[in-house]
N, C-alpha and C. Protein backbone atom coordinates (compact mmCIF):
# COMPACT_ATOMS: atom_id res chain seq x y z
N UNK A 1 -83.07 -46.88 2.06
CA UNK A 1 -83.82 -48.05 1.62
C UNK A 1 -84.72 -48.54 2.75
N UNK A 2 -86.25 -47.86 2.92
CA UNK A 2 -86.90 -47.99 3.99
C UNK A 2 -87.34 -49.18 3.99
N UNK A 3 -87.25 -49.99 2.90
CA UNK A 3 -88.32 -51.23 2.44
C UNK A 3 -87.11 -52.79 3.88
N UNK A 4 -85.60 -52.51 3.19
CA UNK A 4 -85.00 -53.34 4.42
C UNK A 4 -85.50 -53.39 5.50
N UNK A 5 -85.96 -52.04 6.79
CA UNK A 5 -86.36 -52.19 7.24
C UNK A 5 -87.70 -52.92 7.86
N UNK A 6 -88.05 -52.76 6.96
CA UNK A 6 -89.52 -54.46 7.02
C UNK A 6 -89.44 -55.81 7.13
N UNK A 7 -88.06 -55.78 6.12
CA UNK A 7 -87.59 -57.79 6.19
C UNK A 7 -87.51 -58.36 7.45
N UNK A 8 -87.92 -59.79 7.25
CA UNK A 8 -87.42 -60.17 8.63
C UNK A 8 -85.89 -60.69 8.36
N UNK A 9 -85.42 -61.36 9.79
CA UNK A 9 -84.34 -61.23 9.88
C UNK A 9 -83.76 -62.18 8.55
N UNK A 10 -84.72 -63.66 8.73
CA UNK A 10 -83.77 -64.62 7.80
C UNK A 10 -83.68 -63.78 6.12
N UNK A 11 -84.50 -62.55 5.85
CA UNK A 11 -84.68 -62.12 4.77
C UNK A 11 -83.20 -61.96 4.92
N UNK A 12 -82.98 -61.07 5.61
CA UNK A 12 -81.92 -59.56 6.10
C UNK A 12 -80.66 -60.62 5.49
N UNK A 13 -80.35 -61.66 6.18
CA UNK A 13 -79.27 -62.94 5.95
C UNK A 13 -78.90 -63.12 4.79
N UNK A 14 -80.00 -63.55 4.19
CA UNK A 14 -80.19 -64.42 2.45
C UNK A 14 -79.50 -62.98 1.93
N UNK A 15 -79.73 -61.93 2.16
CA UNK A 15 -79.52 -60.79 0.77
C UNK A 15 -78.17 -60.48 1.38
N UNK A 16 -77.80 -60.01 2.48
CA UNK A 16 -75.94 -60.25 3.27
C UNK A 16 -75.34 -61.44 2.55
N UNK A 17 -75.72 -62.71 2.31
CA UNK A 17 -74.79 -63.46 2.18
C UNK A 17 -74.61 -63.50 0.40
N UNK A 18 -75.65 -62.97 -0.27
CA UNK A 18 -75.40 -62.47 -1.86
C UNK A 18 -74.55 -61.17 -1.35
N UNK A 19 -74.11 -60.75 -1.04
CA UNK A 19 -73.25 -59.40 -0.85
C UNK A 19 -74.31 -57.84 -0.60
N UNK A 20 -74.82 -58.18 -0.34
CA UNK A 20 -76.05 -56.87 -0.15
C UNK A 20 -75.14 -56.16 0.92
N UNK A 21 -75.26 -54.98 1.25
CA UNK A 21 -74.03 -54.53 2.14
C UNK A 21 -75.30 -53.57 2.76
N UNK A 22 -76.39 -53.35 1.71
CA UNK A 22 -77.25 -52.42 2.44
C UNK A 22 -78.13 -53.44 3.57
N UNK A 23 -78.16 -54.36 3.53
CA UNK A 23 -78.24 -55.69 4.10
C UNK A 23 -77.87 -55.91 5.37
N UNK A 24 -76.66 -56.04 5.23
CA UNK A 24 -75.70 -56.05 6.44
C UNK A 24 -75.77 -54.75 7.59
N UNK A 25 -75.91 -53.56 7.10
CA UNK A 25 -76.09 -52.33 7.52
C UNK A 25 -76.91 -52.54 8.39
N UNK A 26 -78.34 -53.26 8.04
CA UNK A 26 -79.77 -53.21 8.49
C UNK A 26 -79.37 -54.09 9.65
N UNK A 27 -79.06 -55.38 9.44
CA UNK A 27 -78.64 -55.89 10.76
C UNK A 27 -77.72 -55.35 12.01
N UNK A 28 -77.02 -54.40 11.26
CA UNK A 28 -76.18 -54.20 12.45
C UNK A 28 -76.79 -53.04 13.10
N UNK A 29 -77.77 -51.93 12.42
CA UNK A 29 -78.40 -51.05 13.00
C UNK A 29 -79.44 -51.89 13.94
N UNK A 30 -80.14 -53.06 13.58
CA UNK A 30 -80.94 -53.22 14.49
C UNK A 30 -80.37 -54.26 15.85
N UNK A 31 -79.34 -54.59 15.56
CA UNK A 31 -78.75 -54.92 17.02
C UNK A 31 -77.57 -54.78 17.73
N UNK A 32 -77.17 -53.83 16.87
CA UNK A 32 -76.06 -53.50 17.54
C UNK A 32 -76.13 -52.51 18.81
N UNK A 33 -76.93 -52.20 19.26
CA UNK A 33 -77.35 -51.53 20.86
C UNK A 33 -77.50 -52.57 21.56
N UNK A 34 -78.44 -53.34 21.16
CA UNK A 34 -78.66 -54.52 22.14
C UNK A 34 -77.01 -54.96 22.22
N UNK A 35 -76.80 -55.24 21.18
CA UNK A 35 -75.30 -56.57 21.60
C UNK A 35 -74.28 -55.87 22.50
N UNK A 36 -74.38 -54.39 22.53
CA UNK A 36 -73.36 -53.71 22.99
C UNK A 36 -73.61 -53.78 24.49
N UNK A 37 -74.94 -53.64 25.42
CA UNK A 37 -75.35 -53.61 26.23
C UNK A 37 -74.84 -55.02 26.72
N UNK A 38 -75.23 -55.99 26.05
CA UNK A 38 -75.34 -57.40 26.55
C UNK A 38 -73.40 -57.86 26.91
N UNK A 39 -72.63 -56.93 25.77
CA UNK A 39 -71.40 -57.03 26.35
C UNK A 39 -70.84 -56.06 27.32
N UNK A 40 -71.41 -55.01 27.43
CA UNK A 40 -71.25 -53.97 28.84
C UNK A 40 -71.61 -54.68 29.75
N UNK A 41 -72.91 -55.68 30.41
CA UNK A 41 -72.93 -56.17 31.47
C UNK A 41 -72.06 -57.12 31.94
N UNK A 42 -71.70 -57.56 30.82
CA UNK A 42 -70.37 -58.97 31.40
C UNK A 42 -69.08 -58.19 31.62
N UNK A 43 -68.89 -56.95 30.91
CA UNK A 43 -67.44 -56.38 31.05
C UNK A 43 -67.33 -55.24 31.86
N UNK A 44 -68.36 -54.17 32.11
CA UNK A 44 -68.66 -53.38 32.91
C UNK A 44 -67.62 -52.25 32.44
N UNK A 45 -67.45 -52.43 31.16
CA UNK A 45 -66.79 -51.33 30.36
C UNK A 45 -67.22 -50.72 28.88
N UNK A 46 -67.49 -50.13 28.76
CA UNK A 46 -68.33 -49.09 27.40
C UNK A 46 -67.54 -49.87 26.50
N UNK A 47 -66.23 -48.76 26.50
CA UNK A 47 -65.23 -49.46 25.22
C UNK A 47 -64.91 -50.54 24.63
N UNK A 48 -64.68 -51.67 25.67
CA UNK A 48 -64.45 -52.86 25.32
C UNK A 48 -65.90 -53.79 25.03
N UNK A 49 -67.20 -53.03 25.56
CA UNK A 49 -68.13 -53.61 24.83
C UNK A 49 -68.43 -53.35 23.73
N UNK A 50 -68.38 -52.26 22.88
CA UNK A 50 -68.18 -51.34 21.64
C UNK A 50 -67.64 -52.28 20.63
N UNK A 51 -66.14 -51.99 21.39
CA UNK A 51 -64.86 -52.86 20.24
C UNK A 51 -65.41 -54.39 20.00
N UNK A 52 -65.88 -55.13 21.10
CA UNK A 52 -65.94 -56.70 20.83
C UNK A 52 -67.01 -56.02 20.20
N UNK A 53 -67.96 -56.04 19.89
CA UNK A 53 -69.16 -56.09 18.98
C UNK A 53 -69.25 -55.62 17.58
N UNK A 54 -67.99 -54.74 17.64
CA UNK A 54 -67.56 -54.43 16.12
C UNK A 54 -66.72 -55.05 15.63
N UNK A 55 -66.38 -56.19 16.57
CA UNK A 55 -65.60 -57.54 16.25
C UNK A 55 -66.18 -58.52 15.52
N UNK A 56 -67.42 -58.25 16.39
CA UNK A 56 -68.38 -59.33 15.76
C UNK A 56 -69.17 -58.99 14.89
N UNK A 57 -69.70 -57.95 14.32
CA UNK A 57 -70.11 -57.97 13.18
C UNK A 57 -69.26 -57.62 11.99
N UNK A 58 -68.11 -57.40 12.50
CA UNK A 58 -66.54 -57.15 11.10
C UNK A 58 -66.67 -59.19 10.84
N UNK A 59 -66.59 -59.66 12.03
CA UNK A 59 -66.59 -61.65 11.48
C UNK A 59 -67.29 -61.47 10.96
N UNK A 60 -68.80 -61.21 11.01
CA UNK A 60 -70.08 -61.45 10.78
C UNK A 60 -70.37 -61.59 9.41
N UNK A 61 -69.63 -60.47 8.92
CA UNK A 61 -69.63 -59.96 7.44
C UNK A 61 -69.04 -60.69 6.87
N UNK A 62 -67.39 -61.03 7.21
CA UNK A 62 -66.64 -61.95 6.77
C UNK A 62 -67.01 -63.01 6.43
N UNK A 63 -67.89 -63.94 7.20
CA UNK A 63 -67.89 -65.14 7.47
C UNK A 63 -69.40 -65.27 7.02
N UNK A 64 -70.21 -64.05 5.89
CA UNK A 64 -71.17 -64.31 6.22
C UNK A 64 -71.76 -65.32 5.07
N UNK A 65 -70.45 -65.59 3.90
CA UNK A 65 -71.07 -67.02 3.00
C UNK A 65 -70.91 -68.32 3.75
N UNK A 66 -70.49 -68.27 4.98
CA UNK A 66 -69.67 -69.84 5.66
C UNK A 66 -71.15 -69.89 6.80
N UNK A 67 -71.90 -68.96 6.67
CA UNK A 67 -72.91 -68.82 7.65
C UNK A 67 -73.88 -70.08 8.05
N UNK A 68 -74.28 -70.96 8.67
CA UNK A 68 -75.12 -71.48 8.88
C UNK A 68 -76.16 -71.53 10.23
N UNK A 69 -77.01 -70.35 10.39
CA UNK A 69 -77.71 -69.98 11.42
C UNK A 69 -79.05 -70.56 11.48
N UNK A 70 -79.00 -71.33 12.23
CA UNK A 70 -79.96 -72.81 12.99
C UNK A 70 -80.97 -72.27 13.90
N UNK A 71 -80.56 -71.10 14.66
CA UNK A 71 -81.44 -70.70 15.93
C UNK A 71 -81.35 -69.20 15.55
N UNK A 72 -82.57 -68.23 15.71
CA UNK A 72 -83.10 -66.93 15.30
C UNK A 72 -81.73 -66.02 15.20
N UNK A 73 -81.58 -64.96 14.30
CA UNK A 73 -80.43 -64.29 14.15
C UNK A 73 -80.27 -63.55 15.28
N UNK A 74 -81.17 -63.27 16.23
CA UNK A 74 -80.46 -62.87 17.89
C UNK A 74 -79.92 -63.03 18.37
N UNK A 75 -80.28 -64.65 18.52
CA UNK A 75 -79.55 -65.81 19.25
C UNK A 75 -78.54 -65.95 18.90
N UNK A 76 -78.03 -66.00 17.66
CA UNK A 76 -76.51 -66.35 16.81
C UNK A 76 -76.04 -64.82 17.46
N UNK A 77 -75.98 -64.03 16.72
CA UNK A 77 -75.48 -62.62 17.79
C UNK A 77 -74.91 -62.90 18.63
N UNK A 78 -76.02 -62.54 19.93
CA UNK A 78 -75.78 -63.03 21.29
C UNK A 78 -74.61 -63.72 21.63
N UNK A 79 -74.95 -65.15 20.96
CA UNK A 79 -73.73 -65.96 20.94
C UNK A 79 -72.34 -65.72 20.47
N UNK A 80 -72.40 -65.35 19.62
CA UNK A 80 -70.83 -64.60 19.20
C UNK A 80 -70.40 -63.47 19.75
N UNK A 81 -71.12 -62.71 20.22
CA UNK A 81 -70.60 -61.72 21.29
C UNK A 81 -70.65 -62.11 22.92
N UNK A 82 -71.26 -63.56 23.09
CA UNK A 82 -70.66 -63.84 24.69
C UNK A 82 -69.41 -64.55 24.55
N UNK A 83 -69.22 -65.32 22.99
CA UNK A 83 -68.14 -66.22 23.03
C UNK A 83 -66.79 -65.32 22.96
N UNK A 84 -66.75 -63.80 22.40
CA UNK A 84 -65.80 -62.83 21.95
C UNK A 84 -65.47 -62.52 24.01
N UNK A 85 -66.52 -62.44 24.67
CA UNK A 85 -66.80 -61.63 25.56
C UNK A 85 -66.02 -62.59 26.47
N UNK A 86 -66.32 -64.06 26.51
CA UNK A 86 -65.47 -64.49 27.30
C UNK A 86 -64.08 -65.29 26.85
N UNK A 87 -63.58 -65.24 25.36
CA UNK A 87 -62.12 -64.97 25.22
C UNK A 87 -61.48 -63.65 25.56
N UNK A 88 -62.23 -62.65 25.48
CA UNK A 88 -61.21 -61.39 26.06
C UNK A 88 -61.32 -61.79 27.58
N UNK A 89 -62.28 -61.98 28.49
CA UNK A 89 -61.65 -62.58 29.60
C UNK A 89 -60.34 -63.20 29.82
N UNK A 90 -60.58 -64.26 29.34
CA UNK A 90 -60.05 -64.80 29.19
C UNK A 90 -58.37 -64.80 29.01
N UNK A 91 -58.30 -64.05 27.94
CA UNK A 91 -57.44 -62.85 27.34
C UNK A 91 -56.49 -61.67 28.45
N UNK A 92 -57.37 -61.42 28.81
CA UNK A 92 -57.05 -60.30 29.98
C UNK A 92 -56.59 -61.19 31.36
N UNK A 93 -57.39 -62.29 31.46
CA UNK A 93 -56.39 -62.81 32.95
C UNK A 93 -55.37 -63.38 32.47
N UNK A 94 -55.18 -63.54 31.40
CA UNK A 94 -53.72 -64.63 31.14
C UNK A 94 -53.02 -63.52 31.01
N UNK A 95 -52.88 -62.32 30.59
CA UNK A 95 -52.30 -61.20 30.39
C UNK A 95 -51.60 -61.15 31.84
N UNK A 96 -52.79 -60.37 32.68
CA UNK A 96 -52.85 -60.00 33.90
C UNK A 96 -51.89 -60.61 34.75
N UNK A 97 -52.03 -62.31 34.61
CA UNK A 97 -51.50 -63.05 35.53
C UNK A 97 -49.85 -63.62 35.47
N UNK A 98 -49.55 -63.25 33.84
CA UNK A 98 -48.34 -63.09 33.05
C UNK A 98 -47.64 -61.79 33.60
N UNK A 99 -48.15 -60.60 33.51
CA UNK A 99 -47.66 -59.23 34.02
C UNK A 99 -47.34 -59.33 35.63
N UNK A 100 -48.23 -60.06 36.56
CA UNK A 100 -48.01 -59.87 37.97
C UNK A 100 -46.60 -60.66 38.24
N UNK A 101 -47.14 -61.78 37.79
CA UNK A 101 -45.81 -63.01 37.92
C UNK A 101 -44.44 -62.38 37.51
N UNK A 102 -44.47 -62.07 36.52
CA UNK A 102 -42.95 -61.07 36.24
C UNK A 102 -42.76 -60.18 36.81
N UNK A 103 -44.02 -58.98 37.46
CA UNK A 103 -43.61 -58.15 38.74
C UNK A 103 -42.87 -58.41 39.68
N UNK A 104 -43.69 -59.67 40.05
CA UNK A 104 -43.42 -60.61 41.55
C UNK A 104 -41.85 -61.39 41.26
N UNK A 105 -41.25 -62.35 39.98
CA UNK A 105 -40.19 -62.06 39.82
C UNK A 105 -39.20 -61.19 40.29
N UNK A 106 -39.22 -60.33 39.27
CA UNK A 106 -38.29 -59.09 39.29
C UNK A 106 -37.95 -58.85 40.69
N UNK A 107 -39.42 -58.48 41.61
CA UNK A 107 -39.05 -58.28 43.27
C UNK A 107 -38.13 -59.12 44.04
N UNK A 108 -39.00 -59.92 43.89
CA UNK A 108 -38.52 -61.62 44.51
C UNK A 108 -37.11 -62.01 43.97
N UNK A 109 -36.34 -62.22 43.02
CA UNK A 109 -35.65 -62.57 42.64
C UNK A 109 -35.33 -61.79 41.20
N UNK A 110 -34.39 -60.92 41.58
CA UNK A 110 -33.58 -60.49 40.44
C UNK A 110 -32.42 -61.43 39.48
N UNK A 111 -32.58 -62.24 39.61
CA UNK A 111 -31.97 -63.30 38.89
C UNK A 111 -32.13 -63.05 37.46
N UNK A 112 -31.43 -62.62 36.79
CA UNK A 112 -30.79 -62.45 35.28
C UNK A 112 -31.74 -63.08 34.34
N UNK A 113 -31.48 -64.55 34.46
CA UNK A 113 -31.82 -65.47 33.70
C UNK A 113 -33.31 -66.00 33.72
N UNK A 114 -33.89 -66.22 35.23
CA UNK A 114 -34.96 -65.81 35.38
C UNK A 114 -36.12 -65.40 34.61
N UNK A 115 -35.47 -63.72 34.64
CA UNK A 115 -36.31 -62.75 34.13
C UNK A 115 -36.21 -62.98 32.68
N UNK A 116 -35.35 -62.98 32.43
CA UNK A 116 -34.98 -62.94 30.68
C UNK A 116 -35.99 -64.66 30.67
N UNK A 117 -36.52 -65.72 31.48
CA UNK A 117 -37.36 -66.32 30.95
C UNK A 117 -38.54 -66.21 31.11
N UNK A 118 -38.91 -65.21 31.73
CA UNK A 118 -40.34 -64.69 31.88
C UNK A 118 -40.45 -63.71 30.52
N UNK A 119 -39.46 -63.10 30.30
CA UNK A 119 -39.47 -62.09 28.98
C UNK A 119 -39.94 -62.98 27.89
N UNK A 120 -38.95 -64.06 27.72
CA UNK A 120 -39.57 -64.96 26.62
C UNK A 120 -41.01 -65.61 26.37
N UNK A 121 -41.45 -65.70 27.84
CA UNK A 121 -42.89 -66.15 27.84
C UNK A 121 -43.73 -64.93 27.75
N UNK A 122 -43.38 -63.89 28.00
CA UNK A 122 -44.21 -62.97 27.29
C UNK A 122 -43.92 -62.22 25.94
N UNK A 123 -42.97 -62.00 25.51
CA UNK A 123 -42.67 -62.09 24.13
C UNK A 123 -43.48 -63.42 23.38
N UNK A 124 -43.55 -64.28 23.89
CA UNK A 124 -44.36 -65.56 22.52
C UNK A 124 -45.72 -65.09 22.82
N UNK A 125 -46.46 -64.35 24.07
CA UNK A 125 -47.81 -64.10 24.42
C UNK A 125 -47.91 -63.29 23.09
N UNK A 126 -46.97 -62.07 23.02
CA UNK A 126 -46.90 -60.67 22.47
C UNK A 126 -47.51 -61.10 20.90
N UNK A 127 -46.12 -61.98 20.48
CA UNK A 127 -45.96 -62.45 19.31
C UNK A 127 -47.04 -63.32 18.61
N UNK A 128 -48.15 -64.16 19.53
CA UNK A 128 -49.12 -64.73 19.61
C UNK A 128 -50.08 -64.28 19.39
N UNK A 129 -50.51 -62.96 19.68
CA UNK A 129 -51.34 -62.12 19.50
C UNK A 129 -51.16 -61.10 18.50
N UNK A 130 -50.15 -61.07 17.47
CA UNK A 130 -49.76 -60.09 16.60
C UNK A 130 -50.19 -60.69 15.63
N UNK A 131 -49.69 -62.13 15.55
CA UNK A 131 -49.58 -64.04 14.66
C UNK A 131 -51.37 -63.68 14.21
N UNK A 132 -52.11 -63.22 15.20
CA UNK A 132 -53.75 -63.31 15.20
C UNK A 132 -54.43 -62.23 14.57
N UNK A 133 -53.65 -60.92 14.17
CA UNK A 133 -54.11 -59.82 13.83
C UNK A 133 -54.47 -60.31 12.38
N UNK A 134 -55.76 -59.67 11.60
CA UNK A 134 -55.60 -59.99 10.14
C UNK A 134 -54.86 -59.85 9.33
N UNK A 135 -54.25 -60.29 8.36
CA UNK A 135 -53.10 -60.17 7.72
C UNK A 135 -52.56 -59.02 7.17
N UNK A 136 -53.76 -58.37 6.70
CA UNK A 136 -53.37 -56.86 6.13
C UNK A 136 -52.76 -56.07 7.21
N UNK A 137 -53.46 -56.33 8.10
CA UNK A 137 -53.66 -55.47 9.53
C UNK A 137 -52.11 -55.57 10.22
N UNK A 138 -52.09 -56.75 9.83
CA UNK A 138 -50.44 -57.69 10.92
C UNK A 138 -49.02 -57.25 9.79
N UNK A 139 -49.36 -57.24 8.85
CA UNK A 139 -48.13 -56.94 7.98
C UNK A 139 -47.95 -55.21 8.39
N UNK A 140 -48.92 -54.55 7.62
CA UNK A 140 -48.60 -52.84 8.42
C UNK A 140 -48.43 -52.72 9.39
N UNK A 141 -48.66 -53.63 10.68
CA UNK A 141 -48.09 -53.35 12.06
C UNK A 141 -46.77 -53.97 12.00
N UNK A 142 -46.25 -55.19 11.46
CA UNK A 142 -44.70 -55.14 11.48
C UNK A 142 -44.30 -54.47 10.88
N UNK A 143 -44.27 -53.99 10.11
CA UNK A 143 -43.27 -52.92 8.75
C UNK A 143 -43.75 -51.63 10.01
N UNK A 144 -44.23 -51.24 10.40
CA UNK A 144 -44.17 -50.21 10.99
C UNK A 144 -43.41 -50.03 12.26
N UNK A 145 -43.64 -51.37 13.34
CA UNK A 145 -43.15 -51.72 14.16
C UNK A 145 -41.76 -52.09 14.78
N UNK A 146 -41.25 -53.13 13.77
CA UNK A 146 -40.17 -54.09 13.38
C UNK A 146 -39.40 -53.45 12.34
N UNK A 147 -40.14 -52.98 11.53
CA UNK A 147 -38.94 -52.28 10.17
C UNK A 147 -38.72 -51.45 10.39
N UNK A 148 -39.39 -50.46 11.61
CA UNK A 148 -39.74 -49.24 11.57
C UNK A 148 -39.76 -48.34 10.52
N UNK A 149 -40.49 -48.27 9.35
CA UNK A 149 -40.87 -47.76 7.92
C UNK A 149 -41.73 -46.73 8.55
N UNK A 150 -41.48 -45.41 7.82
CA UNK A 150 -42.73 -44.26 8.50
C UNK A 150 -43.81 -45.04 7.56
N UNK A 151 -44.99 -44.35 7.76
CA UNK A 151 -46.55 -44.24 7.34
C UNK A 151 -46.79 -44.27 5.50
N UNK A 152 -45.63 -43.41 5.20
CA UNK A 152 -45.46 -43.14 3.63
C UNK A 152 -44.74 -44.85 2.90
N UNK A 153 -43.94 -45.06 3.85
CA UNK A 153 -43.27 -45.79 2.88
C UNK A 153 -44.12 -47.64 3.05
N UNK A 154 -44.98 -47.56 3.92
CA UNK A 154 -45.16 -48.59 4.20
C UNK A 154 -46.51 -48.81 2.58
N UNK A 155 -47.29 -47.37 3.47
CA UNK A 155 -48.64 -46.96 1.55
C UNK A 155 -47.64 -47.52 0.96
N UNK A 156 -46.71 -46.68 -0.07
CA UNK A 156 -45.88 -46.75 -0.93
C UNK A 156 -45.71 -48.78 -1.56
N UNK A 157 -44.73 -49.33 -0.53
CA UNK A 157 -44.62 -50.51 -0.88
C UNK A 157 -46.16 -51.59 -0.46
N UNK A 158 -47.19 -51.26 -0.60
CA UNK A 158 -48.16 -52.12 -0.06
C UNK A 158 -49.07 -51.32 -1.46
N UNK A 159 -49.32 -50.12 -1.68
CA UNK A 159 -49.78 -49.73 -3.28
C UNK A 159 -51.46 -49.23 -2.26
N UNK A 160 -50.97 -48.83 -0.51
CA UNK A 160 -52.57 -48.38 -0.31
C UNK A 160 -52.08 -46.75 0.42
N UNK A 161 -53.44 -46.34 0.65
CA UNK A 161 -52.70 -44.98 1.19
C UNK A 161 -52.46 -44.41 3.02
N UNK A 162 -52.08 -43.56 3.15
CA UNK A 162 -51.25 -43.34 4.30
C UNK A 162 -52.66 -43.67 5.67
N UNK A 163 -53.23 -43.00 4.97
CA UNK A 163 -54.57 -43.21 5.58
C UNK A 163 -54.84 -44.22 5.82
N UNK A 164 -55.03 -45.30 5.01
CA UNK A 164 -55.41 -46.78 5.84
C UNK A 164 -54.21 -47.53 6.62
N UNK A 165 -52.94 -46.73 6.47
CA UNK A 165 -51.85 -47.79 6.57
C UNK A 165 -52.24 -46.63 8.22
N UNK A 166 -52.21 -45.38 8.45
CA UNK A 166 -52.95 -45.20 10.14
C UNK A 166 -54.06 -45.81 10.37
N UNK A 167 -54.82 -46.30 9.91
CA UNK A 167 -56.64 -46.92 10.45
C UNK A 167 -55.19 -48.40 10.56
N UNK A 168 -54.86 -48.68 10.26
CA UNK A 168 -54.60 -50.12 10.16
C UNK A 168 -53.32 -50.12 11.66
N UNK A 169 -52.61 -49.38 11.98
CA UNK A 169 -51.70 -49.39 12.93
C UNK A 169 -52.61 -49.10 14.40
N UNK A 170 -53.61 -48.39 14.18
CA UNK A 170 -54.46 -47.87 15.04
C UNK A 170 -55.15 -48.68 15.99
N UNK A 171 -56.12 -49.31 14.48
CA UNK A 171 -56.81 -50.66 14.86
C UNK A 171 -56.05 -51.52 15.54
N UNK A 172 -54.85 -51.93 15.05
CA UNK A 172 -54.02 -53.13 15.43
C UNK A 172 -53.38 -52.74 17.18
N UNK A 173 -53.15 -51.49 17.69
CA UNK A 173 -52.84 -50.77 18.74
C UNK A 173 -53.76 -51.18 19.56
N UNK A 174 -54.90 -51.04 19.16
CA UNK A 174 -56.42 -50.75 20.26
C UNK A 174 -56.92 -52.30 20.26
N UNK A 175 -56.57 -53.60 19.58
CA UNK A 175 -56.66 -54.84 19.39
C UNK A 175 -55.57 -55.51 20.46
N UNK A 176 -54.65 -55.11 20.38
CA UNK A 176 -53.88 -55.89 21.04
C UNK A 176 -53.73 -55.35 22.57
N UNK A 177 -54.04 -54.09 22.79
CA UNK A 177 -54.54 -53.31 24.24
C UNK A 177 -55.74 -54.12 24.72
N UNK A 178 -56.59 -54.43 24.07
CA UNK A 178 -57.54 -55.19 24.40
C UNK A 178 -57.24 -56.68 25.28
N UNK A 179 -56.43 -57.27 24.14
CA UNK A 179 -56.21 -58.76 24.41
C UNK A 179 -55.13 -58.98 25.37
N UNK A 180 -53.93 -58.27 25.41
CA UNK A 180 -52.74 -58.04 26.18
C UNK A 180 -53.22 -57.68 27.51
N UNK A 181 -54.07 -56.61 27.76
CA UNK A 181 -53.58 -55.73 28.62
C UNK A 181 -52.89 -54.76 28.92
N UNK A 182 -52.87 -53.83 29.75
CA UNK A 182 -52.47 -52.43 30.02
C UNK A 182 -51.02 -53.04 30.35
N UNK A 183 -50.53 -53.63 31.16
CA UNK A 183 -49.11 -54.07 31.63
C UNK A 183 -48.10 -54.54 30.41
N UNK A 184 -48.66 -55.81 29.98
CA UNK A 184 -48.20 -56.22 28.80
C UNK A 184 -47.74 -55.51 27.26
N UNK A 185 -49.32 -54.74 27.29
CA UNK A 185 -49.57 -54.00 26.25
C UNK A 185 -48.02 -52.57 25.91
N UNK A 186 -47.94 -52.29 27.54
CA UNK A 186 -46.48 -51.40 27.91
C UNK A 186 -45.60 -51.77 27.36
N UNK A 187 -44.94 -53.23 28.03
CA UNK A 187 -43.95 -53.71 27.85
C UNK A 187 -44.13 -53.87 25.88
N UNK A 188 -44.82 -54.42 25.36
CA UNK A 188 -44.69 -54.67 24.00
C UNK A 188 -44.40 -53.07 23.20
N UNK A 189 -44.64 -52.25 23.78
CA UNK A 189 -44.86 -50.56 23.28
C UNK A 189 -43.05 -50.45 23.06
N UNK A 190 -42.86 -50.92 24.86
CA UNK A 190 -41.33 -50.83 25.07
C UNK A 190 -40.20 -51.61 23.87
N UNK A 191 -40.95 -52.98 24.07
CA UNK A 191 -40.27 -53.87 23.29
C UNK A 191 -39.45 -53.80 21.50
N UNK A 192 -41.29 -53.00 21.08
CA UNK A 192 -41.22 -52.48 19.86
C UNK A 192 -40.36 -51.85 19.30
């Protein structure tokens, strides 16, 4: 549909927020390089600029009847991928600084009780960030996790197939690696 390509942006919007999906497409082909770049320079990582930006246009879509964009559809972009850009900061030092502190624990003081309350404060981090996954997304990661249900039985009682119930454990894996951290992210692997 070469003709999308011509609209301007507020066109591109109006026909996304009637459900146009060929719509949505158009926007994300035309900035999704830029946005990815603009989150590589703050993160100085490919992947995690990738993932947040397919964060933000997965909201984008979501959220796109609740939409009210005041300043050029760049600008809104932009903005939702510096605001994504600096909660995963964000994200990552509370992780970070959660993981060292219980290192430094453990060394420092092997004290039983202690530790088992640093566990708890990172268990509610863990649990906090699972609480945040989308719901579809968060239910197939407990039944998989917590119930431990293989791949079949989880399709089976949910009525979807094996295939999304892996895109959905996957996603939810590479989401919470994100937000956790590599340290944390361990221990929750362990925990699981």
């Amino acid at each position: 549909m070469g003709a999308l390509q011509e609209l301007l942006d507020n066109e591109l919007v109006a026909l996304m927020q009637a459900g146009n999906q060929t719509a949505f497409v158009e926007i994300y082909n035309r900035y999704k390089g830029l946005l990815v770049a603009h989150a590589y320079k703050k993160l100085g990582n490919f992947e995690d600029a990738r993932d947040i930006v397919q964060e933000t246009f997965t909201a984008f879509w979501n959220k796109r009847l609740e939409l009210n964009i005041s300043i050029s559809l760049s600008g809104f972009l932009y903005t939702m991928v510096s605001n994504r850009v600096l909660n995963f900061i964000k994200h990552r030092h509370i992780a970070s600084r959660y993981a060292s502190s219980f290192e430094q624990t453990i060394k420092e003081h092997p004290n039983p009780s202690e530790i088992r309350l640093r566990e708890k404060d990172i268990e509610a981090l863990i649990r906090k960030e699972i609480d945040s996954l989308p719901p579809k997304m968060r239910i197939v990661f407990l039944l998989s996790r917590k119930e431990h249900l293989s791949h079949r039985e989880i399709a089976e009682s949910l009525n979807i197939s094996e295939a999304t119930v892996k895109n959905h454990i996957k996603a939810a894996l590479k989401i919470l690696r994100l937000r956790l951290g590599f340290m944390i992210y361990c221990l929750m692997i362990i925990k699981l």
